[in-house]
C-alpha atoms as a PDB file:
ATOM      1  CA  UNK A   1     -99.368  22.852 -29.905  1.00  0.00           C
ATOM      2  CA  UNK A   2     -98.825  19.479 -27.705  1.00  0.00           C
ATOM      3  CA  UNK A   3     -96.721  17.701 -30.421  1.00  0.00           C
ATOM      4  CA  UNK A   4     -94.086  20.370 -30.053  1.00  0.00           C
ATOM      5  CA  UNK A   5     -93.537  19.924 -26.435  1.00  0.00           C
ATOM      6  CA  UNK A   6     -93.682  16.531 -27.238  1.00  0.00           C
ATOM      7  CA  UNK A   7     -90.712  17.236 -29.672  1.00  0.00           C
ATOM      8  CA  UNK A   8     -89.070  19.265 -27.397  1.00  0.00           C
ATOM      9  CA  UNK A   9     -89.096  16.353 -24.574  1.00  0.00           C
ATOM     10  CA  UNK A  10     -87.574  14.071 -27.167  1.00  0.00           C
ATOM     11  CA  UNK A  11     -84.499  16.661 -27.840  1.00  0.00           C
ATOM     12  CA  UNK A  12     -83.916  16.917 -24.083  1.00  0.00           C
ATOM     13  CA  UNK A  13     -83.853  13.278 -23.523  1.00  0.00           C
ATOM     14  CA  UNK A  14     -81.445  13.077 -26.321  1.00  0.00           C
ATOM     15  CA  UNK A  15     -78.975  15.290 -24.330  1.00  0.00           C
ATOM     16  CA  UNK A  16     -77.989  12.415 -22.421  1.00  0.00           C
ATOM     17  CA  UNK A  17     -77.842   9.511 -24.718  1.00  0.00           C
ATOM     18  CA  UNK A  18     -74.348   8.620 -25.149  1.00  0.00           C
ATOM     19  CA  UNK A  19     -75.068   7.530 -29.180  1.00  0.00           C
ATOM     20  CA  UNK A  20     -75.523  11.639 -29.774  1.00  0.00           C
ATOM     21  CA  UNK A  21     -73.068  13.088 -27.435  1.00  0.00           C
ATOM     22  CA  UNK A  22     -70.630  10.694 -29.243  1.00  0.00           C
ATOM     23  CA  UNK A  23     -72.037  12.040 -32.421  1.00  0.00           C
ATOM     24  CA  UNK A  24     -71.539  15.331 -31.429  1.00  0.00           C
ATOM     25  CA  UNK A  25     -68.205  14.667 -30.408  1.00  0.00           C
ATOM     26  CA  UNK A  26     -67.238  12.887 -33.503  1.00  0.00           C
ATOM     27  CA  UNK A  27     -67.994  15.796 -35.696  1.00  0.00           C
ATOM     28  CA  UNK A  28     -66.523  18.362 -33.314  1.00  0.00           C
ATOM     29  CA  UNK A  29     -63.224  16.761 -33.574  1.00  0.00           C
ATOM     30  CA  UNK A  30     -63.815  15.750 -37.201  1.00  0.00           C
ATOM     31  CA  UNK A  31     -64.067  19.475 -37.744  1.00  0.00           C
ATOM     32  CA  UNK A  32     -60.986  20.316 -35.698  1.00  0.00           C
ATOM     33  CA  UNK A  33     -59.081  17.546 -37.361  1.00  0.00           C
ATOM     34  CA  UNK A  34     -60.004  19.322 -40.542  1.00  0.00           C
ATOM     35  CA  UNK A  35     -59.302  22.914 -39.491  1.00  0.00           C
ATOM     36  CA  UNK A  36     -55.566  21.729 -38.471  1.00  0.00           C
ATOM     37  CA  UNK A  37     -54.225  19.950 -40.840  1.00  0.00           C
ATOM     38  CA  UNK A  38     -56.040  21.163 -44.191  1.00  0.00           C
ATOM     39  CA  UNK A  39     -53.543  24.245 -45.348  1.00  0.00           C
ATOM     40  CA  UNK A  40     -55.034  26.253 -48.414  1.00  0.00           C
ATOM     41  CA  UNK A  41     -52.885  28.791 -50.294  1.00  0.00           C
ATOM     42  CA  UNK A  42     -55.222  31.041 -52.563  1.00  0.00           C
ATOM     43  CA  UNK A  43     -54.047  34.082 -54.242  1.00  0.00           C
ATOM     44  CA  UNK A  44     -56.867  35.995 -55.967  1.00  0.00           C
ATOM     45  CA  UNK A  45     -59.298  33.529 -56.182  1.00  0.00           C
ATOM     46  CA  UNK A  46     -57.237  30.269 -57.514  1.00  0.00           C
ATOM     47  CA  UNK A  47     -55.789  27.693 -55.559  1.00  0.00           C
ATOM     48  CA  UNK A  48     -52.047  27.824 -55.508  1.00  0.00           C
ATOM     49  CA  UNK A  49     -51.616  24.980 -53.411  1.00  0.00           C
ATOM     50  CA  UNK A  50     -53.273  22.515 -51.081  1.00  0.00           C
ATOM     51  CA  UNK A  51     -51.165  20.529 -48.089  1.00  0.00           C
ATOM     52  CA  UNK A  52     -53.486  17.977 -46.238  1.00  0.00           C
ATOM     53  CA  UNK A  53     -51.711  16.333 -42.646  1.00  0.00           C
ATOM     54  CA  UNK A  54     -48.472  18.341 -44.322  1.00  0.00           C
ATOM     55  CA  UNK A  55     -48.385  16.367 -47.726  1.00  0.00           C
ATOM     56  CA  UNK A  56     -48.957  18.206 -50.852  1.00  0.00           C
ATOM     57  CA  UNK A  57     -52.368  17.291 -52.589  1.00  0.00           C
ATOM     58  CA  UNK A  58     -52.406  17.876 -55.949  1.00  0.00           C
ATOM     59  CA  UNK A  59     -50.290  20.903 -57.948  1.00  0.00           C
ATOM     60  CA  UNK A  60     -52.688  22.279 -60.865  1.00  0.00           C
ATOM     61  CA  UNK A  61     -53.976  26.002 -60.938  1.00  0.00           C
ATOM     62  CA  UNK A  62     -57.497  26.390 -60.529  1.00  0.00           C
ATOM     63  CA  UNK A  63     -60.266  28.408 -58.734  1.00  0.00           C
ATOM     64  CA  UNK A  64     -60.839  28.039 -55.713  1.00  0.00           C
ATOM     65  CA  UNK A  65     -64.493  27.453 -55.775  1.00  0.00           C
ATOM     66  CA  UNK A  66     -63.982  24.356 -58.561  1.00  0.00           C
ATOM     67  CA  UNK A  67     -61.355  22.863 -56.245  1.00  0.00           C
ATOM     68  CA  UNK A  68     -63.561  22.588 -53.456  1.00  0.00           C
ATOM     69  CA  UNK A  69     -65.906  20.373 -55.871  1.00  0.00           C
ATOM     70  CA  UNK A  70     -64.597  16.938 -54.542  1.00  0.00           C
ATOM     71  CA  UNK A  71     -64.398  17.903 -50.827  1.00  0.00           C
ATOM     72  CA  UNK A  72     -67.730  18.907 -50.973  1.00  0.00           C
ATOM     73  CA  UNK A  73     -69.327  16.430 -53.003  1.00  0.00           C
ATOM     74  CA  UNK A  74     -66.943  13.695 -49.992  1.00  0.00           C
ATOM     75  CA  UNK A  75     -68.789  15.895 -47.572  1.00  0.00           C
ATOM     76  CA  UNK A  76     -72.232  15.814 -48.919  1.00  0.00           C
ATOM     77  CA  UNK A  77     -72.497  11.929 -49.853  1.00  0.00           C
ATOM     78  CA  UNK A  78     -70.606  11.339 -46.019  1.00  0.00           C
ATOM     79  CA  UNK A  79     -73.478  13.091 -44.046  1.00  0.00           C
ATOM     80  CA  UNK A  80     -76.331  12.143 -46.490  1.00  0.00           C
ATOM     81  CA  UNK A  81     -75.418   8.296 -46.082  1.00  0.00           C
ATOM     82  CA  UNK A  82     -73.668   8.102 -42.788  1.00  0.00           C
ATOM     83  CA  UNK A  83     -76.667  10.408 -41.241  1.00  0.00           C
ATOM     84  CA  UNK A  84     -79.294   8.575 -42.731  1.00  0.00           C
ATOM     85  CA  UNK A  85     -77.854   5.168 -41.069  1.00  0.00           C
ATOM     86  CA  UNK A  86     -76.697   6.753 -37.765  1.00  0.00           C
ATOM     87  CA  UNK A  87     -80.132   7.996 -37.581  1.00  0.00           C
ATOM     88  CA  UNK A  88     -81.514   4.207 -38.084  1.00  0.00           C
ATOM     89  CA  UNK A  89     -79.463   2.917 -35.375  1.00  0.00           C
ATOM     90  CA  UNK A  90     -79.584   6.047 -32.897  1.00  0.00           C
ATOM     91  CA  UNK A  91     -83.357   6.806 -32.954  1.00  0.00           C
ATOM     92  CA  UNK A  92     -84.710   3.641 -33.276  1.00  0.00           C
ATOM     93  CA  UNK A  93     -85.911   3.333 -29.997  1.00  0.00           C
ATOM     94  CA  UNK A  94     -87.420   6.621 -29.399  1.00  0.00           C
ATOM     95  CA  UNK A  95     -91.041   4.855 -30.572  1.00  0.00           C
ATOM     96  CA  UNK A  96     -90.819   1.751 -28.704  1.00  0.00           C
ATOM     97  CA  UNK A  97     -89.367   3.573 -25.465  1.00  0.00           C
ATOM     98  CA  UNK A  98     -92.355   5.980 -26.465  1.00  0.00           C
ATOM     99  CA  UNK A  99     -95.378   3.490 -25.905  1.00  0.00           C
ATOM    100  CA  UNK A 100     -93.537   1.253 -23.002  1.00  0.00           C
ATOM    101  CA  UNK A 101     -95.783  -0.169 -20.610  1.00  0.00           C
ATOM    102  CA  UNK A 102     -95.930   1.900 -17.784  1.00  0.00           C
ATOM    103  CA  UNK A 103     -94.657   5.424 -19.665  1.00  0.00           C
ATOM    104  CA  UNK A 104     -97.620   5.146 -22.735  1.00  0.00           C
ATOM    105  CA  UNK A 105     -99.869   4.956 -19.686  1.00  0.00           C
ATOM    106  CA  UNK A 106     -98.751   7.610 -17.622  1.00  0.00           C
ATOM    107  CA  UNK A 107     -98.367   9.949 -21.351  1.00  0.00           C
ATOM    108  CA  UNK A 108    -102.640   9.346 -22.277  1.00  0.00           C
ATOM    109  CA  UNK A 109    -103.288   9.916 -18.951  1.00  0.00           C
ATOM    110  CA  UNK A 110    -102.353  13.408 -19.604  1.00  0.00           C
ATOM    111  CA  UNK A 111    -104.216  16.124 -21.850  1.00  0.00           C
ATOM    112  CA  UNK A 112    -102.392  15.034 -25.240  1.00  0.00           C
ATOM    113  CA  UNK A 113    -104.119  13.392 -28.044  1.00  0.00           C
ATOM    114  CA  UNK A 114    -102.520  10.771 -29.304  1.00  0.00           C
ATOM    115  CA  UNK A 115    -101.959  11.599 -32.462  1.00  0.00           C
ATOM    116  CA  UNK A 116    -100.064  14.317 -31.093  1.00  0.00           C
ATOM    117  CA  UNK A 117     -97.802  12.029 -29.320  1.00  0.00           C
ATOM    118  CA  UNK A 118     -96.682  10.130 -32.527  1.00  0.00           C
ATOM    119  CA  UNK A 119     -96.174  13.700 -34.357  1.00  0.00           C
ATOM    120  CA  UNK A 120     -94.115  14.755 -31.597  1.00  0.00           C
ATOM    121  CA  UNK A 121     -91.713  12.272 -31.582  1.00  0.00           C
ATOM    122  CA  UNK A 122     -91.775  12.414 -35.171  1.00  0.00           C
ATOM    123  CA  UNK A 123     -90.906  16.191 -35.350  1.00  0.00           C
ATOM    124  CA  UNK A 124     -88.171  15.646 -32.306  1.00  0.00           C
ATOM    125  CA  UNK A 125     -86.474  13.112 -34.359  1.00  0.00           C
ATOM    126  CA  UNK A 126     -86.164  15.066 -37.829  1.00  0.00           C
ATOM    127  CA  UNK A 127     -85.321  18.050 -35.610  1.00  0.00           C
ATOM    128  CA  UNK A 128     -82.483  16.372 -34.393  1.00  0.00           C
ATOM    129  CA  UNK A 129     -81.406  14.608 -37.713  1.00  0.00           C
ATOM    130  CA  UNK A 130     -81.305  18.380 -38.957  1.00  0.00           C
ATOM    131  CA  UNK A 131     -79.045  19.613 -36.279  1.00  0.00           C
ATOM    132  CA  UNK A 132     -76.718  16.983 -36.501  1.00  0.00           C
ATOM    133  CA  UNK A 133     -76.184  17.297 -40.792  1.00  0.00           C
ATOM    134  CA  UNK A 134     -76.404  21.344 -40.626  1.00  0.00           C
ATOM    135  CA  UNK A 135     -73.782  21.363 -37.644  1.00  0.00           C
ATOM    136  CA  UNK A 136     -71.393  18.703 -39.842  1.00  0.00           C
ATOM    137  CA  UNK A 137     -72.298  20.477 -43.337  1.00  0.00           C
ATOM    138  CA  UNK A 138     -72.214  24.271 -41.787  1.00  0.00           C
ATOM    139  CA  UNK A 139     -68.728  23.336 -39.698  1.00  0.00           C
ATOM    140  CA  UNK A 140     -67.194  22.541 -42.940  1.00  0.00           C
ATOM    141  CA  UNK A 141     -68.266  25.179 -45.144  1.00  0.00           C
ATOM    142  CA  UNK A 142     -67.484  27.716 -42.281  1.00  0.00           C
ATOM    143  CA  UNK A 143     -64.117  25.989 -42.111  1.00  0.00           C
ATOM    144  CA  UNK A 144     -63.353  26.554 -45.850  1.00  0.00           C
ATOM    145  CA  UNK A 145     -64.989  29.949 -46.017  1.00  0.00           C
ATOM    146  CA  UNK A 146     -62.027  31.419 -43.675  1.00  0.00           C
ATOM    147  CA  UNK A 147     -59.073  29.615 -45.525  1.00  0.00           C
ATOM    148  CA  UNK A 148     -60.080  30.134 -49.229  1.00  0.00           C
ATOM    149  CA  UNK A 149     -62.757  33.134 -49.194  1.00  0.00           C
ATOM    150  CA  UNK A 150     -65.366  30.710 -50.882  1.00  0.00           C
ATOM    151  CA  UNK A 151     -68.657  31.228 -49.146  1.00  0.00           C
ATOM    152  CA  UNK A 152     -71.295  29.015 -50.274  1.00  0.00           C
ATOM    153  CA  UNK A 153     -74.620  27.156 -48.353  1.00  0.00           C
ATOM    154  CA  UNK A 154     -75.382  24.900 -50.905  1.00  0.00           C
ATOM    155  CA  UNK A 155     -73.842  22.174 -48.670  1.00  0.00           C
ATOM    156  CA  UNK A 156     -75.685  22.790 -46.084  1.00  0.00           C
ATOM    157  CA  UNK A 157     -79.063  23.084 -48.184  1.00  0.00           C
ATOM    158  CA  UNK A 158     -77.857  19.152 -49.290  1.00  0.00           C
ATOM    159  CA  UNK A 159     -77.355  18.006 -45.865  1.00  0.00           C
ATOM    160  CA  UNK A 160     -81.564  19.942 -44.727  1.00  0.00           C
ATOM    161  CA  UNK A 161     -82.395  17.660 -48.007  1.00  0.00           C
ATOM    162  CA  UNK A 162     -81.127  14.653 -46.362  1.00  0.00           C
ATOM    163  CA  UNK A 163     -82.685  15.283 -43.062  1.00  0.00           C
ATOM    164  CA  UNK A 164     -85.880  15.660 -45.025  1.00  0.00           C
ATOM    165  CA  UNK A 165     -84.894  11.916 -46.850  1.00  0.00           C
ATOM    166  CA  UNK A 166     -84.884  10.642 -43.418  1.00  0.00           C
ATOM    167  CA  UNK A 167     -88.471  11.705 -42.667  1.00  0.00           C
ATOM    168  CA  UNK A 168     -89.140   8.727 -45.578  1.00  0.00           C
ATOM    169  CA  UNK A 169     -87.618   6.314 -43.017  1.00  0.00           C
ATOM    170  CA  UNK A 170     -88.147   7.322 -39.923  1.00  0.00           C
ATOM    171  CA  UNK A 171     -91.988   7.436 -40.476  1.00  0.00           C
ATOM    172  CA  UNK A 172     -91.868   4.008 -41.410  1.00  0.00           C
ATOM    173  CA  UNK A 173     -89.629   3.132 -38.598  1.00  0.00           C
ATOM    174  CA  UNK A 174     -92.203   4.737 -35.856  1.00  0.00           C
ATOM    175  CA  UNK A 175     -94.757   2.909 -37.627  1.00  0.00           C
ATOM    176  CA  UNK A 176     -93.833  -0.504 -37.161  1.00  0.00           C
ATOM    177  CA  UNK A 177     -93.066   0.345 -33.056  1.00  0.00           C
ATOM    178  CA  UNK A 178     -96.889   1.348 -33.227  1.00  0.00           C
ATOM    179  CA  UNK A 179     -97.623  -2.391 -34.864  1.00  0.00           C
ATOM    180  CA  UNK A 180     -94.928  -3.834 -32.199  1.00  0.00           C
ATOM    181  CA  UNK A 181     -93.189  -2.115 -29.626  1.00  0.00           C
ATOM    182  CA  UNK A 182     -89.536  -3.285 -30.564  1.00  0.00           C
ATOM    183  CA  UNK A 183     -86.244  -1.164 -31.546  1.00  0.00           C
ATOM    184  CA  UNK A 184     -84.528  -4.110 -33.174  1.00  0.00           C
ATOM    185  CA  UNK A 185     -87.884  -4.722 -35.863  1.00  0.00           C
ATOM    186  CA  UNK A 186     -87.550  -0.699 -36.000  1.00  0.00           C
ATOM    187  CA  UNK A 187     -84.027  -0.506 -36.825  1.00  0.00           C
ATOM    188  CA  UNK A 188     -84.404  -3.261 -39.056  1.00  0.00           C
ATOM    189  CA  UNK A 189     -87.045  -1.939 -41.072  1.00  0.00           C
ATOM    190  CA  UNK A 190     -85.433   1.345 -41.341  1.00  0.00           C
ATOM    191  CA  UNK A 191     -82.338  -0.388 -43.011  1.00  0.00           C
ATOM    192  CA  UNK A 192     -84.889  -2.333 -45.484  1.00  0.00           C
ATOM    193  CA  UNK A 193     -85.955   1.102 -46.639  1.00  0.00           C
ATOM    194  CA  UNK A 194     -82.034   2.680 -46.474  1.00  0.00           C
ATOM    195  CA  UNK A 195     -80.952  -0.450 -48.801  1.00  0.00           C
ATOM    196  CA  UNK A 196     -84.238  -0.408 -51.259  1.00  0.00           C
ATOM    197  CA  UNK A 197     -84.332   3.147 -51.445  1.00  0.00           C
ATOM    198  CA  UNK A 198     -80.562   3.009 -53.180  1.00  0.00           C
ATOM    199  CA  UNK A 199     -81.667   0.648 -55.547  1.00  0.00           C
ATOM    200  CA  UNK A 200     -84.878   2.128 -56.057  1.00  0.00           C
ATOM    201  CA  UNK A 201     -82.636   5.263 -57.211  1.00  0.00           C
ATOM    202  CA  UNK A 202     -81.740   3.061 -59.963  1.00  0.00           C
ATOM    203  CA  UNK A 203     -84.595   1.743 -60.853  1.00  0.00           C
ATOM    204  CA  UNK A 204     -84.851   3.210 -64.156  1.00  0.00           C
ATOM    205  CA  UNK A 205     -81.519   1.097 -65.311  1.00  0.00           C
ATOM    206  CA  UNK A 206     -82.165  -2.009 -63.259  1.00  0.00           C
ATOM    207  CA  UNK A 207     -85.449  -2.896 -64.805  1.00  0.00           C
ATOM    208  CA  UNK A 208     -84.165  -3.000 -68.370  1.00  0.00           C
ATOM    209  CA  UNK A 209     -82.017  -5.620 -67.393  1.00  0.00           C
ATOM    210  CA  UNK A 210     -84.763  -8.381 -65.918  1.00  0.00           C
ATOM    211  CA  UNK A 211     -86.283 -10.596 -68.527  1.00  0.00           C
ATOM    212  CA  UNK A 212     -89.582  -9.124 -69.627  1.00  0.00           C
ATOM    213  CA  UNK A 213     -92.233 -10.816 -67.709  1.00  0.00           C
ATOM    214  CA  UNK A 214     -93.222 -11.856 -63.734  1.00  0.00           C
ATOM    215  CA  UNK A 215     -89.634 -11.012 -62.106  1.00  0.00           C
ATOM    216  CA  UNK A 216     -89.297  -7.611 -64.150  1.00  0.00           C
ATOM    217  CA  UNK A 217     -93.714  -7.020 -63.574  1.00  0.00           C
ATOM    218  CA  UNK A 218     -92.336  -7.781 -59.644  1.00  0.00           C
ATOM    219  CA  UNK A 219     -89.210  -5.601 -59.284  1.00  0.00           C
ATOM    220  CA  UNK A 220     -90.921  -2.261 -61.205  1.00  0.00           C
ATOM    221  CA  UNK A 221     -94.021  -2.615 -59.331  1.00  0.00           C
ATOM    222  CA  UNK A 222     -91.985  -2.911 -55.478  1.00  0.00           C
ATOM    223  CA  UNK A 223     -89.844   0.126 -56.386  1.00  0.00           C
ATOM    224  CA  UNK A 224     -92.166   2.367 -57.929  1.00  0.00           C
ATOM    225  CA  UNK A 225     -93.511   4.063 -54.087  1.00  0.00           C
ATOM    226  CA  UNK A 226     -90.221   3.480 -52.614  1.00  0.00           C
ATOM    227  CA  UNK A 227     -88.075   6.876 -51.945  1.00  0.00           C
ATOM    228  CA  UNK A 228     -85.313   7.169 -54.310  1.00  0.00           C
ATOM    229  CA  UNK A 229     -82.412   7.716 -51.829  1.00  0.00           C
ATOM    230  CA  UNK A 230     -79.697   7.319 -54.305  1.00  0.00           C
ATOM    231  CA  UNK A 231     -81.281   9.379 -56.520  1.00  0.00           C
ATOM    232  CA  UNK A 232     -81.902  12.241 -54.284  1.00  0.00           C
ATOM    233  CA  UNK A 233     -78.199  11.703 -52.652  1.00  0.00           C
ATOM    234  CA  UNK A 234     -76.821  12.354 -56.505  1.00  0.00           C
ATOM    235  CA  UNK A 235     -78.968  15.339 -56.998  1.00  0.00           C
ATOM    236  CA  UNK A 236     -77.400  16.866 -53.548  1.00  0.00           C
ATOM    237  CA  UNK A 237     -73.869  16.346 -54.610  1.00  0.00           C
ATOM    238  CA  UNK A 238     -74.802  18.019 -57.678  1.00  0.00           C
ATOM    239  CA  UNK A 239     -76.518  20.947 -55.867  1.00  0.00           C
ATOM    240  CA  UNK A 240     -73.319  20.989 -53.527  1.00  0.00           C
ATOM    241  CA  UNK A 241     -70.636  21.280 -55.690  1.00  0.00           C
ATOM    242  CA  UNK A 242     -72.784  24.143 -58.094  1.00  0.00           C
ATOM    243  CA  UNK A 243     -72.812  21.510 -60.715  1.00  0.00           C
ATOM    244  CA  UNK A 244     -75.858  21.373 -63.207  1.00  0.00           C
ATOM    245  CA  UNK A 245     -78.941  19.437 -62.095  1.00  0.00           C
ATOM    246  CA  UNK A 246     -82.520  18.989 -62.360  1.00  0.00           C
ATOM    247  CA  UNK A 247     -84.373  21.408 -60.212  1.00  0.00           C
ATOM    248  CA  UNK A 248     -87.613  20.012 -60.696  1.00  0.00           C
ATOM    249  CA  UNK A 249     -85.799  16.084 -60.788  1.00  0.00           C
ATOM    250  CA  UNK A 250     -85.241  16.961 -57.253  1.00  0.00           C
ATOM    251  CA  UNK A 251     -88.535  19.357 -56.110  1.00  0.00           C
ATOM    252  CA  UNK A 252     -90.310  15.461 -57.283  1.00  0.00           C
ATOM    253  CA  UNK A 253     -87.915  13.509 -55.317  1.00  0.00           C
ATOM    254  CA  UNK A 254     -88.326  15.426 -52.534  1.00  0.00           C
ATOM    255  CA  UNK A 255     -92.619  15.431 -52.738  1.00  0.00           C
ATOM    256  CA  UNK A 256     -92.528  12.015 -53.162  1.00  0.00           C
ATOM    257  CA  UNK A 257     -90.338  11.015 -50.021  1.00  0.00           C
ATOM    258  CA  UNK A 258     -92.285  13.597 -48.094  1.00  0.00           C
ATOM    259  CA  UNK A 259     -95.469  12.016 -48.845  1.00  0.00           C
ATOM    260  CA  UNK A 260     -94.046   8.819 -48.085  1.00  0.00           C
ATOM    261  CA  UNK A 261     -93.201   9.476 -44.401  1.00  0.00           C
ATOM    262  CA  UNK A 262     -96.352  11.281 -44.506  1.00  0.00           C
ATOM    263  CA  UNK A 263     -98.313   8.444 -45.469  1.00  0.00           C
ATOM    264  CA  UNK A 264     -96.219   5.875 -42.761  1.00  0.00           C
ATOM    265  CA  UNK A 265     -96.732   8.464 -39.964  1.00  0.00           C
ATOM    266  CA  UNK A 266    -100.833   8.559 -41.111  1.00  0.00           C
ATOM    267  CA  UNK A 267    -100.903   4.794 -40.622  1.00  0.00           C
ATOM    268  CA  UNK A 268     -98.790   4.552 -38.028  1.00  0.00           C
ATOM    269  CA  UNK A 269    -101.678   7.138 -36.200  1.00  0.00           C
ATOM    270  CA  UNK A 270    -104.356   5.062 -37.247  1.00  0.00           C
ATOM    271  CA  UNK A 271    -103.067   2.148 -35.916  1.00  0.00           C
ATOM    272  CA  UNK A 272    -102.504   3.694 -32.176  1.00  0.00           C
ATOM    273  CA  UNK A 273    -105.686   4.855 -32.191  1.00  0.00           C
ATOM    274  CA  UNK A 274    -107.243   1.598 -32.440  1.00  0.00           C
ATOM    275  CA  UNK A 275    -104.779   0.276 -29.447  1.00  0.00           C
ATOM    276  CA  UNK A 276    -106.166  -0.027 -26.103  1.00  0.00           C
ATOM    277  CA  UNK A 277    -103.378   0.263 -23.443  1.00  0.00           C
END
């Protein structure tokens, strides 16, 4: 299929953008940093004693796999929100640089379709939101596998959740470059939908508190299709830390943010279809 070369173009050109090789970089050291100074003294499954940079943290007996709770719920809220606005500043210009005069040429002038082009970059982009949270998420839980014996995924399965809550925005994001072929109205439309989709994760307490009439009619009716991103971040940390959750809470959450991006990308394809370059 086209679209996947397409995809694969996109992760090859990301090589040698300095945003992701600083990204990369960040999180390798991040990880180090973490390996080195985070001392864990477990006999028989409880936690005798933790020393973080040398300092003791904390003195109570538990096990092990309880006292990991906060580190990786810290872990799980750190790459859901600091992925999801990395990725809004990092990939914003894939879709303008994407139909650039001169390059958007040169692409149709080749045996692609064009919606194969849009799905392409699409796909590139989650592929390499993915990468980046399973490499943070996997690093840690790899880390703390060795020094306590806990061996868990569920923090990784949190951090493929949020790459799959970025699909929400980024398909809106490469829409608008189809509309008009600018990073900065990207970027800024991707941080409109980072900022309402936290609220909209509240929605359910925020509209009890608006007077009942046009303002309340107004606020329900603009969150109601927006992704719940807070909502979907809690249910993570939840799933993280083996805490009870809703299963099915978060199998709609995740449907609805899918079809979201889905429905963005659709338009976003209709659009460049009508476009004569």
């Amino acid at each position: 299929m086209k679209a996947l070369a397409v995809a694969a173009d996109l992760l090859r050109e990301a090589r040698y953008r300095r945003w992701f090789m600083l990204l990369g970089i960040a999180v390798t050291l991040a990880l180090i940093l973490l390996a080195a100074t985070l001392r864990l003294d477990v006999v028989d499954g409880v936690l005798a004693a933790t020393t973080f940079f040398g300092r003791p943290m904390g003195g109570d007996l538990q096990a092990a796999d309880v006292a990991m709770r906060p580190l990786f719920r810290a872990v799980t809220y750190t790459i859901f929100y600091g992925g999801l606005a990395f990725g809004i500043l990092a990939c914003a210009d894939f879709g303008p640089s994407l139909l650039s005069p001169g390059r958007i040429e040169h692409l149709l002038s080749l045996p692609v379709r064009r919606w194969e082009l849009l799905l392409g970059t699409f796909a590139g982009v989650l592929g390499l939101a993915t990468l980046a949270s399973v490499y943070g998420a996997g690093g840690v839980c790899l880390i703390l596998a060795f020094k306590t014996g806990v061996w868990t995924a569920r923090p990784v399965i949190a951090a493929l959740i949020a790459s799959v809550t970025f699909s929400a925005i980024y398909g809106a994001m490469l829409c608008a470059s189809v509309f008009a072929r600018s990073a900065a109205l990207s970027a800024a439309i991707g941080a409109l939908l980072f900022a309402a989709g936290i609220v909209a994760g509240y929605r359910t307490s925020l509209v009890p508190m608006f007077q009942v009439g046009f303002g309340r009619a107004v606020f329900a009716a603009a969150t109601f299709a927006l992704p719940r991103i807070s909502r979907i971040a809690d249910l993570s940390s939840a799933l993280a830390t083996s805490e009870p959750f809703d299963v099915f809470a978060l199998a709609r959450q995740l449907v609805g943010v899918v079809a979201f991006g889905g429905a963005s990308l659709a338009v976003g394809i209709w659009w460049f279809e009508q476009k004569d370059y």
